[in-house]
Protein backbone atom coordinates (compact mmCIF):
# COMPACT_ATOMS: atom_id res chain seq x y z
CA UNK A 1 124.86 290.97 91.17
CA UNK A 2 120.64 291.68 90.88
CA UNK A 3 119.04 288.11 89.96
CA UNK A 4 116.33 288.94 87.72
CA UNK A 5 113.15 287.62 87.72
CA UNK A 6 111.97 286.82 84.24
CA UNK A 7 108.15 286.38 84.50
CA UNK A 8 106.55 289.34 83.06
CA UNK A 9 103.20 289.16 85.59
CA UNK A 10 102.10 287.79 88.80
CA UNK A 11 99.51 285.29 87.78
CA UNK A 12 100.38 284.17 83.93
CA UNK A 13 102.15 280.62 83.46
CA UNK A 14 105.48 280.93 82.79
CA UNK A 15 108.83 278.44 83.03
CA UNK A 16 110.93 279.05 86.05
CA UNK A 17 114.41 278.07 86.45
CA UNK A 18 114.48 274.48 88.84
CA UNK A 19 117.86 276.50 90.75
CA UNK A 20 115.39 278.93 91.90
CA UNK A 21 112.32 277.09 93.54
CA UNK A 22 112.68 275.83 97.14
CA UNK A 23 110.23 273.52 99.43
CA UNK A 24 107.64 275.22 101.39
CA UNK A 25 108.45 274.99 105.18
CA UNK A 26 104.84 274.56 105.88
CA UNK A 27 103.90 271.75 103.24
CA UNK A 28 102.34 269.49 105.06
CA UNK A 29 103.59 266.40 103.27
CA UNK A 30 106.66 264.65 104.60
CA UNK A 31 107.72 261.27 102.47
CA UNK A 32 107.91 260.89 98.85
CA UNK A 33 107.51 257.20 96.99
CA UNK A 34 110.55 256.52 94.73
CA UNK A 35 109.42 254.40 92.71
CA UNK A 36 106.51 256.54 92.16
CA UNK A 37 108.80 259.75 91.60
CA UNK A 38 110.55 257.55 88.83
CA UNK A 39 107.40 256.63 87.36
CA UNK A 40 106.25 260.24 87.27
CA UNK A 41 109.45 261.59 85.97
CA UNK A 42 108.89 259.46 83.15
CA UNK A 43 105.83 260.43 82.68
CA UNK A 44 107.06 263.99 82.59
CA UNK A 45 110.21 263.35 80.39
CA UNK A 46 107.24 261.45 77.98
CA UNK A 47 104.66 264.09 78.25
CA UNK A 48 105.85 267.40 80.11
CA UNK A 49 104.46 268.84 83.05
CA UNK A 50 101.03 269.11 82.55
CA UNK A 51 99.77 270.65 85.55
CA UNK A 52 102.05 273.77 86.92
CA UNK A 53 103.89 274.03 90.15
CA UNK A 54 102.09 277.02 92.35
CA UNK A 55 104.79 278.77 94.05
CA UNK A 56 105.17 282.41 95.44
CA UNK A 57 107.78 284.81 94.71
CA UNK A 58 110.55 285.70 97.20
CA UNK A 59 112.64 289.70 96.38
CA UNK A 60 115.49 288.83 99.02
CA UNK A 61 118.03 291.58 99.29
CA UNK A 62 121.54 290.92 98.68
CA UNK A 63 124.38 292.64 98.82
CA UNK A 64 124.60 293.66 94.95
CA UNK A 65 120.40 294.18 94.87
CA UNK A 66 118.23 291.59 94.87
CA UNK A 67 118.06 288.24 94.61
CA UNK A 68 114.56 286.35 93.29
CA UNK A 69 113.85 283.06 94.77
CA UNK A 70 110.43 281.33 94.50
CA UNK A 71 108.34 279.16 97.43
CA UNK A 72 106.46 275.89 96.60
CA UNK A 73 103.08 276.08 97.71
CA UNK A 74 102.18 272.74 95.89
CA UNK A 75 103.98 270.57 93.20
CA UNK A 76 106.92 269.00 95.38
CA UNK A 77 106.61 265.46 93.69
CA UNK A 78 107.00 267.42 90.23
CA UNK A 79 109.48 269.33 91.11
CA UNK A 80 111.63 266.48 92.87
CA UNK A 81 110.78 264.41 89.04
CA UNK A 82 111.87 267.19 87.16
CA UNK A 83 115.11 267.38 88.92
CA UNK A 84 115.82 263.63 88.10
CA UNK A 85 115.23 264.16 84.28
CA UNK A 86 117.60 267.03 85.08
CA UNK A 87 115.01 269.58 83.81
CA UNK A 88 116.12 273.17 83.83
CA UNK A 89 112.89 274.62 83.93
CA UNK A 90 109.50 273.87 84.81
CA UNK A 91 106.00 275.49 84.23
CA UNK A 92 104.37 277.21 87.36
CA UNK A 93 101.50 279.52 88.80
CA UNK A 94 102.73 282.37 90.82
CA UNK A 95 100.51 283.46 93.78
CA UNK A 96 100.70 286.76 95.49
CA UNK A 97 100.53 285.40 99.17
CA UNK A 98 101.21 287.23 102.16
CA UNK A 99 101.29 285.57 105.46
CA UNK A 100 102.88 282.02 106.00
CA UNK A 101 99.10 280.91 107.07
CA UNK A 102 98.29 281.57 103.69
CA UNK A 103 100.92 279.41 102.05
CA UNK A 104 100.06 276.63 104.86
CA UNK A 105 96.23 277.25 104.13
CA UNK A 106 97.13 276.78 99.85
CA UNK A 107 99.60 273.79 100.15
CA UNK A 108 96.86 271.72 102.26
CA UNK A 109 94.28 272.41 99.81
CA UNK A 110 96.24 271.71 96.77
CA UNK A 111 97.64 268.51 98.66
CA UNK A 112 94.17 267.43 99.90
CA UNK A 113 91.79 268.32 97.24
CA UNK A 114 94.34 266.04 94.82
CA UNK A 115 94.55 263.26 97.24
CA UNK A 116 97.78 263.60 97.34
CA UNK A 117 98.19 263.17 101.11
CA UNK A 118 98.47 259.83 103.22
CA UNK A 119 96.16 260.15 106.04
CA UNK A 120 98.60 261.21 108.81
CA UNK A 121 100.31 264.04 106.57
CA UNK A 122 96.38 264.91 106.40
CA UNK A 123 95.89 264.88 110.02
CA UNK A 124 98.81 266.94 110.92
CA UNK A 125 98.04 269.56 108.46
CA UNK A 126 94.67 269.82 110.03
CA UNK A 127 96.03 269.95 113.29
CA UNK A 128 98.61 272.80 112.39
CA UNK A 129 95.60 274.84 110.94
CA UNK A 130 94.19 274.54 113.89
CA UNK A 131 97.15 274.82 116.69
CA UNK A 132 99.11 277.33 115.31
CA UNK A 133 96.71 279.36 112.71
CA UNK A 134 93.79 279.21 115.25
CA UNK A 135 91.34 278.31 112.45
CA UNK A 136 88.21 276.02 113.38
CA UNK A 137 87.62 272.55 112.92
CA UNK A 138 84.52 274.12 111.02
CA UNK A 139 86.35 276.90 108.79
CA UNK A 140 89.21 274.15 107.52
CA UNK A 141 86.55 271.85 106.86
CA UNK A 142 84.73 274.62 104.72
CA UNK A 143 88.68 275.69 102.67
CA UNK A 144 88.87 272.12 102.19
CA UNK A 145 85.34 270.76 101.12
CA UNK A 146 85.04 268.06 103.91
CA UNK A 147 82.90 268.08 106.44
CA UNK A 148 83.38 269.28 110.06
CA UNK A 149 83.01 265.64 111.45
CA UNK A 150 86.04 264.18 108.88
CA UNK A 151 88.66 266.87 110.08
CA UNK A 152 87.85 265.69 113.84
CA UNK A 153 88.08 262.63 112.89
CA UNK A 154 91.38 263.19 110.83
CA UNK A 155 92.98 265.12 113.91
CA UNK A 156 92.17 262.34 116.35
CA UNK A 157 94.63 259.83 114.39
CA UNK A 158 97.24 261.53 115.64
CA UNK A 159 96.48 260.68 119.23
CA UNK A 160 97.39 256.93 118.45
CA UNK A 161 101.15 256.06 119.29
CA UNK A 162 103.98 257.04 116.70
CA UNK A 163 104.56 253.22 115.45
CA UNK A 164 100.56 252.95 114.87
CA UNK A 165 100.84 256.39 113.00
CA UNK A 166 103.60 255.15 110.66
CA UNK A 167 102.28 252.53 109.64
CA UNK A 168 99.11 254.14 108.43
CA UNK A 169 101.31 257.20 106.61
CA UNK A 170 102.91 254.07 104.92
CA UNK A 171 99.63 252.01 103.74
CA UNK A 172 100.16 249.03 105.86
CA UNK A 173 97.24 249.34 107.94
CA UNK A 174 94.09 251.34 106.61
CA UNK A 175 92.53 254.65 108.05
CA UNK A 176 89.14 253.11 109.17
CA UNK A 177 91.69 250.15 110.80
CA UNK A 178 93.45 253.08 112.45
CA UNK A 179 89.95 254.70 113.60
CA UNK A 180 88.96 251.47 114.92
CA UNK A 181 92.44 250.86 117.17
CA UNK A 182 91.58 254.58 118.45
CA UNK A 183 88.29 252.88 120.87
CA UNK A 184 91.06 250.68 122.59
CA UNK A 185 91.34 252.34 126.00
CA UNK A 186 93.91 249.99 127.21
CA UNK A 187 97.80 250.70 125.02
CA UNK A 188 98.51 246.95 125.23
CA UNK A 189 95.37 245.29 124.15
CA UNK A 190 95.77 248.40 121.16
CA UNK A 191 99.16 247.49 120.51
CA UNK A 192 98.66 243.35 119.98
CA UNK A 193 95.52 244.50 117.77
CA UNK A 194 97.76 246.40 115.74
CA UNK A 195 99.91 243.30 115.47
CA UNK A 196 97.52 241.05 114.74
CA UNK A 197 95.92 243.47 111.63
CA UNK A 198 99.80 243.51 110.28
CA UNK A 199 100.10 239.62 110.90
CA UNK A 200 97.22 238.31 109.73
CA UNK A 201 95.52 240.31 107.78
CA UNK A 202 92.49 241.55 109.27
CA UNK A 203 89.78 243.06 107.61
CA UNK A 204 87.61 245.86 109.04
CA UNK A 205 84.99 243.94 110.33
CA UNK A 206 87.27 241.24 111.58
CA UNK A 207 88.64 244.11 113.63
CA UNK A 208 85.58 244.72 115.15
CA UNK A 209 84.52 241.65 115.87
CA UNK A 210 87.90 241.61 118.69
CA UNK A 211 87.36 244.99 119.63
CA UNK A 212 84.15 243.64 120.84
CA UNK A 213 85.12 240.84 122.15
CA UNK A 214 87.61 242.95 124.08
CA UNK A 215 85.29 245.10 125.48
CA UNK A 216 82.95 242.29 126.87
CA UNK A 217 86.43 241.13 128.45
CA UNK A 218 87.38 244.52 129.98
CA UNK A 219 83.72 245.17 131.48
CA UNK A 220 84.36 241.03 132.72
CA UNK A 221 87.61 241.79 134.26
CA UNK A 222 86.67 244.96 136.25
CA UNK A 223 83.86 242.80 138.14
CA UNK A 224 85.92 240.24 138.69
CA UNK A 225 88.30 240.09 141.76
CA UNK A 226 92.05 241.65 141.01
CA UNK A 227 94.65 239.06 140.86
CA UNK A 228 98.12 238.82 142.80
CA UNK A 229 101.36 240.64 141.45
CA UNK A 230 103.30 237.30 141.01
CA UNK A 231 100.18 235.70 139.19
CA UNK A 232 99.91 239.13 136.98
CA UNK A 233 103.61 239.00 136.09
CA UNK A 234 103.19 234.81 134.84
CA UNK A 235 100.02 236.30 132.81
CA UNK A 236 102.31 238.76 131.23
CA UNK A 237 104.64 236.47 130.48
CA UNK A 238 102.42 233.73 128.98
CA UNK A 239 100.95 236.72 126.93
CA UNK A 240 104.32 237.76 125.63
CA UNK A 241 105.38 234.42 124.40
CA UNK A 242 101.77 233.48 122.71
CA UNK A 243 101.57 236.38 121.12
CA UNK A 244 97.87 236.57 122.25
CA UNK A 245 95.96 238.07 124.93
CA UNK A 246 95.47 235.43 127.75
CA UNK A 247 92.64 235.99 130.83
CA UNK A 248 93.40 234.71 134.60
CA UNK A 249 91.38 234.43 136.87
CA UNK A 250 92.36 233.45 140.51
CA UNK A 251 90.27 231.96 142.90
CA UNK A 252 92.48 231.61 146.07
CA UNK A 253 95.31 228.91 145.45
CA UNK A 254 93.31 227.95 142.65
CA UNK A 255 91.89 229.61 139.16
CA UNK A 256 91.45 228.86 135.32
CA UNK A 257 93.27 230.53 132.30
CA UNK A 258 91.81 231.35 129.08
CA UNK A 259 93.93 231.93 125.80
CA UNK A 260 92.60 233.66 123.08
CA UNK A 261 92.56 232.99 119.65
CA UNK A 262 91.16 235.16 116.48
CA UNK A 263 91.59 232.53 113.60
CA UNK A 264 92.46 228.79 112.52
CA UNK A 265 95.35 230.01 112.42
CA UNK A 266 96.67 231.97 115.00
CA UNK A 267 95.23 228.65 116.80
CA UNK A 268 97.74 225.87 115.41
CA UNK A 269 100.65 228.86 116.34
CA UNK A 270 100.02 229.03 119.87
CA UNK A 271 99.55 224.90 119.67
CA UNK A 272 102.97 224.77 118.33
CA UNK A 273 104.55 227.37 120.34
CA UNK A 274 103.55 225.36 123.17
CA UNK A 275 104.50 221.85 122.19
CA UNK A 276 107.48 222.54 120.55
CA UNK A 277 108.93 225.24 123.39
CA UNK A 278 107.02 223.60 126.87
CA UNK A 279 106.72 224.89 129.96
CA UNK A 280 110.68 225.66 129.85
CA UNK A 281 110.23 228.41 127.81
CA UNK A 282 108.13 230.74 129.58
């Protein structure tokens, strides 16, 4: 059996059938709100669709002719709302594209130019530009109307460790947070940041007020002499069950430790930790 398609031209608007439109393999963006979905399929069951899908238009050939099937290029969230209304057709844009960089190169600048991308969907759709398409930092920056220096910046989000990276693609820690973690050379001193912006509630500047105050301790701690194993393991320890970072430093059979604190606080925790739990505990 030959599938007809029944748009008349490449290019008008027309209503496609929802059975016929499938997700773009190269759309960048990965998770979907529900209760936002809900909220925009009632907005759609309210109002319509009022801005079209873009997809392009598949001839696959089948055994009786062919069959017409239809790409998203961009539109997913309207699409996935329109099926919950249970919607049999939907208004779209059909785009003549021929080369699976194109439809990459269209769903990123639908996505991106709506902000309708979390930061890390962003970055990754940068990065596949640029790893697998071989375009510059420079020439996606000019498709997408942002400057060279914000797609670097973008790209280099993705070099902080997966659990740092969902929690930016899910809003609980900000990009210019995530930025920020990026100047922490050492992964644990990075890591109880990261905790401590979840925990408390940092704000950007509070951030980088510890980074700071990390740094002066790293440039402290390479001048000062390097302490035993055993002593390095206890300071692991005690920085485990604080929850803080904690300094050492040994002087022969002797030394002094310094516990950290970032707030009022985090101060009357590690008070109570200790008085409640003792020595016994660590």
């Amino acid at each position: 059996m030959k599938i007809k398609d029944d748009a008349p031209e490449i290019g008008a608007v027309f209503h496609l059938e929802v059975e016929k439109i499938f997700p773009n393999p190269q759309q960048p963006r990965r998770s979907f709100d529900e209760e936002a979905l809900r909220e925009l399929a009632s907005s759609i069951r309210e109002f319509g669709i009022l801005q079209p899908l873009i997809v392009s238009k598949i001839e696959k050939e089948v055994e009786n002719g062919t069959q017409i099937e239809y790409q998203l290029i961009a539109g997913e969230r309207r699409l996935l709302a329109a099926k919950m209304i249970g919607l049999e057709r939907v208004p779209a844009i059909i785009r003549k594209v021929s080369a699976d960089r194109e439809k990459l190169e269209l769903a990123v600048i639908e996505n991106v130019q709506r902000d309708d991308l979390n930061p890390i969907e962003s970055a990754r759709a940068y990065a596949k530009l640029q790893d697998e398409f071989k375009l510059t930092q420079r020439e996606i920056a000019s498709r997408v109307g942002k400057s060279r220096e914000y797609i670097a910046n973008a790209v280099r989000l993705l070099n902080l460790p997966s659990g740092i990276q969902d929690a930016v693609a899910e809003g609980k820690i900000n990009e210019s947070q995530a930025r920020l973690l990026l100047g922490i050379s050492e992964l644990a001193d990075q890591e109880m940041l990261f905790q401590s912006i979840i925990r408390d509630n940092l704000s950007v500047r509070e951030v980088k007020t510890r980074i700071r105050g990390l740094v002066t301790k790293e440039k402290d701690e390479k001048s000062r002499p390097e302490i035993t194993p055993e002593i390095q393991l206890l300071k692991e320890r005690l920085e485990t069950f604080l929850g803080t970072k904690v300094d050492v430093r040994q002087n022969g059979e002797t030394g002094k430790i310094t516990i950290n604190f970032y707030s009022a606080e985090e101060l009357q925790g590690i008070i109570e930790k200790v008085t409640k739990e003792g020595n016994s505990s660590l």
